[in-house]
N, C-alpha and C. Protein backbone atom coordinates (compact mmCIF):
# COMPACT_ATOMS: atom_id res chain seq x y z
N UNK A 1 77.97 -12.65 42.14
CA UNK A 1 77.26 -11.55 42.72
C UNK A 1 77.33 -10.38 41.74
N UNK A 2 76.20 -10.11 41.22
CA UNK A 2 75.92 -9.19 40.51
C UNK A 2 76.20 -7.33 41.21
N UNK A 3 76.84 -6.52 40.61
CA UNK A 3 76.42 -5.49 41.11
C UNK A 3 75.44 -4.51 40.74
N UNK A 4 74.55 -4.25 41.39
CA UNK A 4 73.21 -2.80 40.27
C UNK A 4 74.16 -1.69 40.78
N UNK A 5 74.01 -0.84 39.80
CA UNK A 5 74.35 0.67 40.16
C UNK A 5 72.52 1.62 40.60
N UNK A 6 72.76 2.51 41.19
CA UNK A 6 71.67 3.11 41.81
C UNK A 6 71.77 4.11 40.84
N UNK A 7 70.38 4.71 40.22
CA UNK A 7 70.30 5.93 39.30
C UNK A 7 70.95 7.02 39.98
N UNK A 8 71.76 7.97 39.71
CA UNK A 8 72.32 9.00 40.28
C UNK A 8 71.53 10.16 39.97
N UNK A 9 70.91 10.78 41.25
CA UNK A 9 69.61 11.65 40.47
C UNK A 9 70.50 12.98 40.04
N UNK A 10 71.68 13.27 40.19
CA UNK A 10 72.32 14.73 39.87
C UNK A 10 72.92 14.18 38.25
N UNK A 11 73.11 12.86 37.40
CA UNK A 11 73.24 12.64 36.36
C UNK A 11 72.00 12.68 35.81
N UNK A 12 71.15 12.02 36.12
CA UNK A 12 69.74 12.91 35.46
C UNK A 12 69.41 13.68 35.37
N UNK A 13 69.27 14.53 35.92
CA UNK A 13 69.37 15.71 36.13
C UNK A 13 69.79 17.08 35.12
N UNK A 14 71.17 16.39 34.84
CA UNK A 14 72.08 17.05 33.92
C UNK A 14 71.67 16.61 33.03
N UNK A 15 71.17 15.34 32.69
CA UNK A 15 70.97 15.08 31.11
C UNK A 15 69.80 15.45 30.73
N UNK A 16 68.54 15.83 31.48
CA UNK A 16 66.96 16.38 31.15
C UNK A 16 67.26 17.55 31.21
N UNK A 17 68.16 18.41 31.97
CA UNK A 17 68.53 19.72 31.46
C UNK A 17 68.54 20.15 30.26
N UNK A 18 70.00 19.06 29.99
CA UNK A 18 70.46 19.19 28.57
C UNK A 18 69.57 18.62 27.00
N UNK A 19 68.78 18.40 27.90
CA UNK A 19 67.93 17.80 26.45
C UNK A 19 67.38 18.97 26.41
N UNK A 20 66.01 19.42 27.53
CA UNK A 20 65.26 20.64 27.19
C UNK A 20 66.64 21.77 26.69
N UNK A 21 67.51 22.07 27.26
CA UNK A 21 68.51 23.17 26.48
C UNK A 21 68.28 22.93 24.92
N UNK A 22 68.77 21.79 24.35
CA UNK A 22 68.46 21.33 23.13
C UNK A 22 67.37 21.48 22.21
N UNK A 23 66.64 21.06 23.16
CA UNK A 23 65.17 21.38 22.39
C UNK A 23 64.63 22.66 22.39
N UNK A 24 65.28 23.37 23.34
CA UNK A 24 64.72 24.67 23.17
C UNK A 24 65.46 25.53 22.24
N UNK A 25 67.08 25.69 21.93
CA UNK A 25 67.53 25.61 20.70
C UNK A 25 67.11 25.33 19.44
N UNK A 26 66.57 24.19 19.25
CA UNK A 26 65.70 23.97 18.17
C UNK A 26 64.73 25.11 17.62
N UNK A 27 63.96 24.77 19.08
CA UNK A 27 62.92 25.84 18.92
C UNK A 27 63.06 27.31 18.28
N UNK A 28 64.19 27.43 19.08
CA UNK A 28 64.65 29.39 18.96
C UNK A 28 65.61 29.12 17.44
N UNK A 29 65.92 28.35 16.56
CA UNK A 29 66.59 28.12 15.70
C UNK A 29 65.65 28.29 14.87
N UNK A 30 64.23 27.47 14.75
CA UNK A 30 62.78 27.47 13.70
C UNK A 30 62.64 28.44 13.84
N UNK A 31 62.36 29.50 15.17
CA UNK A 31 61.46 30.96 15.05
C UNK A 31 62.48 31.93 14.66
N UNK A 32 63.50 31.88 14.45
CA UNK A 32 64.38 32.27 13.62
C UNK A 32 64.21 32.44 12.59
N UNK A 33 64.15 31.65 11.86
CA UNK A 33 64.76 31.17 10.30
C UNK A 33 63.11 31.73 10.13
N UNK A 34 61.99 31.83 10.61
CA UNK A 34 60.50 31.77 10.45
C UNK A 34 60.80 33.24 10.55
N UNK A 35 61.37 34.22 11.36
CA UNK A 35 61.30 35.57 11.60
C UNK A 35 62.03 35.97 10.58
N UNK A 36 63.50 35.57 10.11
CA UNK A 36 63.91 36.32 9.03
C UNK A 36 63.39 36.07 7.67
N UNK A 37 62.70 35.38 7.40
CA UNK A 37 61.38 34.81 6.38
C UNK A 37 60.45 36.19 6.24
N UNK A 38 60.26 36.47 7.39
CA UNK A 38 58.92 37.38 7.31
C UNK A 38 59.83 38.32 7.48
N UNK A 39 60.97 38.80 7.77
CA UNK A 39 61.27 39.83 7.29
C UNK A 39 61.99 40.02 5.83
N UNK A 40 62.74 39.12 5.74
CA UNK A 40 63.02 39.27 4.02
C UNK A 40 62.14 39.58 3.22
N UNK A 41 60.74 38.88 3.11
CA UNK A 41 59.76 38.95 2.42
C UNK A 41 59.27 40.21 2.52
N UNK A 42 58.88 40.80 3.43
CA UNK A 42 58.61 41.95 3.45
C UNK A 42 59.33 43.02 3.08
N UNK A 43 60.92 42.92 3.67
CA UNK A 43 61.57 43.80 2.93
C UNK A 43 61.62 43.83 1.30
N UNK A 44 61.99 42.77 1.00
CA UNK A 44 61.64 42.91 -0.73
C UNK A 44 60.58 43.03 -1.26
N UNK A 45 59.04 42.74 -0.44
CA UNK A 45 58.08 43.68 -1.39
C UNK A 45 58.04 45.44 -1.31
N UNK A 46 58.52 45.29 0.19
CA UNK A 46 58.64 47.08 0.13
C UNK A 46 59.46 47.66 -1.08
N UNK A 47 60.42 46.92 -0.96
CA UNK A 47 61.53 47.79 -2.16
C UNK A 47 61.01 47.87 -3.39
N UNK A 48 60.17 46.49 -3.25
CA UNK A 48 59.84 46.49 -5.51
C UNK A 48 58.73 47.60 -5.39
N UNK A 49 58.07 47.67 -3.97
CA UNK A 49 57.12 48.50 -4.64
C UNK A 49 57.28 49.92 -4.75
N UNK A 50 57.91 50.30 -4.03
CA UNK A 50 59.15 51.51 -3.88
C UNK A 50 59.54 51.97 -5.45
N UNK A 51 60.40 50.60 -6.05
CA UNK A 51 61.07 50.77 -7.19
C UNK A 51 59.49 50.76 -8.45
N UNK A 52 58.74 50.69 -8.33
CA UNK A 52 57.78 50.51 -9.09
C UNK A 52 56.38 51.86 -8.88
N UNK A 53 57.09 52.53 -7.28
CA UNK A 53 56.62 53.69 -7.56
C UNK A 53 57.54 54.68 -8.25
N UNK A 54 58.22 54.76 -8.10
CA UNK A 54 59.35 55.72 -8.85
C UNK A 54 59.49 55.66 -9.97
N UNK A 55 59.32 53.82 -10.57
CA UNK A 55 59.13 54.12 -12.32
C UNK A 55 58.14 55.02 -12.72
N UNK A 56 56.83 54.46 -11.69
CA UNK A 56 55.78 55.29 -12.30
C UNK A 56 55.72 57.07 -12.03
N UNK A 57 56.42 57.64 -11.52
CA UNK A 57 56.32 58.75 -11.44
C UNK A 57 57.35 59.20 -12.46
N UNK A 58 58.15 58.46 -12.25
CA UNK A 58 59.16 59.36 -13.65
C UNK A 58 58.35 59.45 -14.52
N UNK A 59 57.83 58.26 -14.98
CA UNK A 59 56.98 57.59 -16.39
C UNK A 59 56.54 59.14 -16.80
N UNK A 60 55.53 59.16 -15.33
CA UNK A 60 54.60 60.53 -15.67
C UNK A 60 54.95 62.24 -16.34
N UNK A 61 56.58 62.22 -15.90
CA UNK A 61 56.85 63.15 -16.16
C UNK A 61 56.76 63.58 -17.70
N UNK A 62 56.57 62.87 -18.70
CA UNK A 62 56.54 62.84 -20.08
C UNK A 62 57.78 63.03 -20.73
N UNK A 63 59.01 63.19 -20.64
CA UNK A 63 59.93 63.54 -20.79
C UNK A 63 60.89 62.10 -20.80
N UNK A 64 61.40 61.80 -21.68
CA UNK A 64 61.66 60.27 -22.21
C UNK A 64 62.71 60.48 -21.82
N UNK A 65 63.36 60.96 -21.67
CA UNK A 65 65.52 60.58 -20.82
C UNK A 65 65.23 60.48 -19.16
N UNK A 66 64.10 61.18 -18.74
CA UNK A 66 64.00 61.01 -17.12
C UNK A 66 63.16 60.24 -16.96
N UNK A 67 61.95 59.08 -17.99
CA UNK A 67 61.32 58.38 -17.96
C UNK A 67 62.47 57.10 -18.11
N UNK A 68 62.80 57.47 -18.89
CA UNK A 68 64.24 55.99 -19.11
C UNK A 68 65.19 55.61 -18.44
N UNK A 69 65.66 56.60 -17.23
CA UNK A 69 66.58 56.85 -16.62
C UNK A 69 65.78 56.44 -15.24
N UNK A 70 64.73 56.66 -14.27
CA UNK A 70 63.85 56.23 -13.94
C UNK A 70 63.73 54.77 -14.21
N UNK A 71 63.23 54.39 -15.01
CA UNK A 71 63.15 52.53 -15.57
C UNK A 71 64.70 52.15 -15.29
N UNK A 72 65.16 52.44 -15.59
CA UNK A 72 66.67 51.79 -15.06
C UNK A 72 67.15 51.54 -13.98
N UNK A 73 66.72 52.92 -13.23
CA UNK A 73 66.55 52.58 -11.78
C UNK A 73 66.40 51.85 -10.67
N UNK A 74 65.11 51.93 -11.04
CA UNK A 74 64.02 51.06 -10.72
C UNK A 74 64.21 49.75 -10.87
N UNK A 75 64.37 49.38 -12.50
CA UNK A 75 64.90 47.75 -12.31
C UNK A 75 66.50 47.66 -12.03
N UNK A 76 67.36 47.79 -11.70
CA UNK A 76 68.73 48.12 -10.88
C UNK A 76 68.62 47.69 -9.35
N UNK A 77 67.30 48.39 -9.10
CA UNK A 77 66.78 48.30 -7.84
C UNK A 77 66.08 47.04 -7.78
N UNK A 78 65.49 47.01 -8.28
CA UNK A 78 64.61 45.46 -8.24
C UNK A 78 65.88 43.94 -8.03
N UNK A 79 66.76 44.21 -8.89
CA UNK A 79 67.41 43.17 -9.74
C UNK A 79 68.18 43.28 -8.05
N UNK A 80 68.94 44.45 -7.23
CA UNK A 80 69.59 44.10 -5.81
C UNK A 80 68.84 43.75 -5.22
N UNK A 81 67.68 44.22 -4.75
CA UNK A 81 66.79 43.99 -3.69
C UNK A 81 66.71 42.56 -3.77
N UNK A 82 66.63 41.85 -5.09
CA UNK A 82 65.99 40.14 -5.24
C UNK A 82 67.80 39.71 -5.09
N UNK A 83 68.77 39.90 -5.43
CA UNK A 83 70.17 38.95 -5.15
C UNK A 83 70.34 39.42 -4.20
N UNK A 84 70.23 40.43 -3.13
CA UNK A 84 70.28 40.37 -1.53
C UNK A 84 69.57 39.11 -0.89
N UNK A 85 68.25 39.55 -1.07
CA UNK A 85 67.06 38.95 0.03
C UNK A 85 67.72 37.38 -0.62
N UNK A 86 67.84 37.11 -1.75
CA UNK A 86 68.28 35.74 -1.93
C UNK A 86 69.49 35.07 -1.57
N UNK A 87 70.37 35.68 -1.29
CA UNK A 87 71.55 35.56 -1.12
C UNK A 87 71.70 35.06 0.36
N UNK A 88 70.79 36.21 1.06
CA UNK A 88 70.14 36.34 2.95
C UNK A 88 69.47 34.94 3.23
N UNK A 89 68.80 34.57 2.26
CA UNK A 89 67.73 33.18 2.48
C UNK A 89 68.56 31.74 2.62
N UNK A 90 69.79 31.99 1.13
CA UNK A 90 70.44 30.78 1.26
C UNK A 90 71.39 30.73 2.37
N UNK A 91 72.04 31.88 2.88
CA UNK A 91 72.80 32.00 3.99
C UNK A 91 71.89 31.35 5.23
N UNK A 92 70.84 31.63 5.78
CA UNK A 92 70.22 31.22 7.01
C UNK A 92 68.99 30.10 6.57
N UNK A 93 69.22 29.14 5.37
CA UNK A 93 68.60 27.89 5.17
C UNK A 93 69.29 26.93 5.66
């Protein structure tokens, strides 16, 4: 004599819960990693362009120690802004 067990609908239950929980994790894990994408990116074009207005205004001043000093800046600035945002990317890949 064989015995069947009867599906227990409160163990199903728990386990289609726990799947959608799962999967919806997933979900909120992709729009994540997709949101700090679009914000990294954006933050580092703001900055270069930031740092690339400021070269150019020093530039303008004609005066070569605050034109040079300016360019240094600027790429100083460039060179953090890119080992942050990169640093941020490999952390939440």
């Amino acid at each position: 004599m064989t015995t069947q067990t009867k599906p227990d609908p409160i163990t199903d239950s728990v386990q289609e819960a726990a799947a959608r929980v799962s999967e919806f994790g997933e979900q909120a894990r992709a729009a994540t990693k997709k949101a700090t994408e679009a914000y990294l990116s954006s933050y580092e074009s703001s900055v270069v362009k930031l740092a690339d207005a400021y070269e150019q205004a020093t530039g303008a001043t004609k005066v070569d120690w605050v034109a040079s000093i300016g360019s240094q800046q600027a790429d100083a600035t460039r060179q953090i802004v890119r080992a942050y945002t990169s640093t941020v990317r490999e952390l939440v890949s």
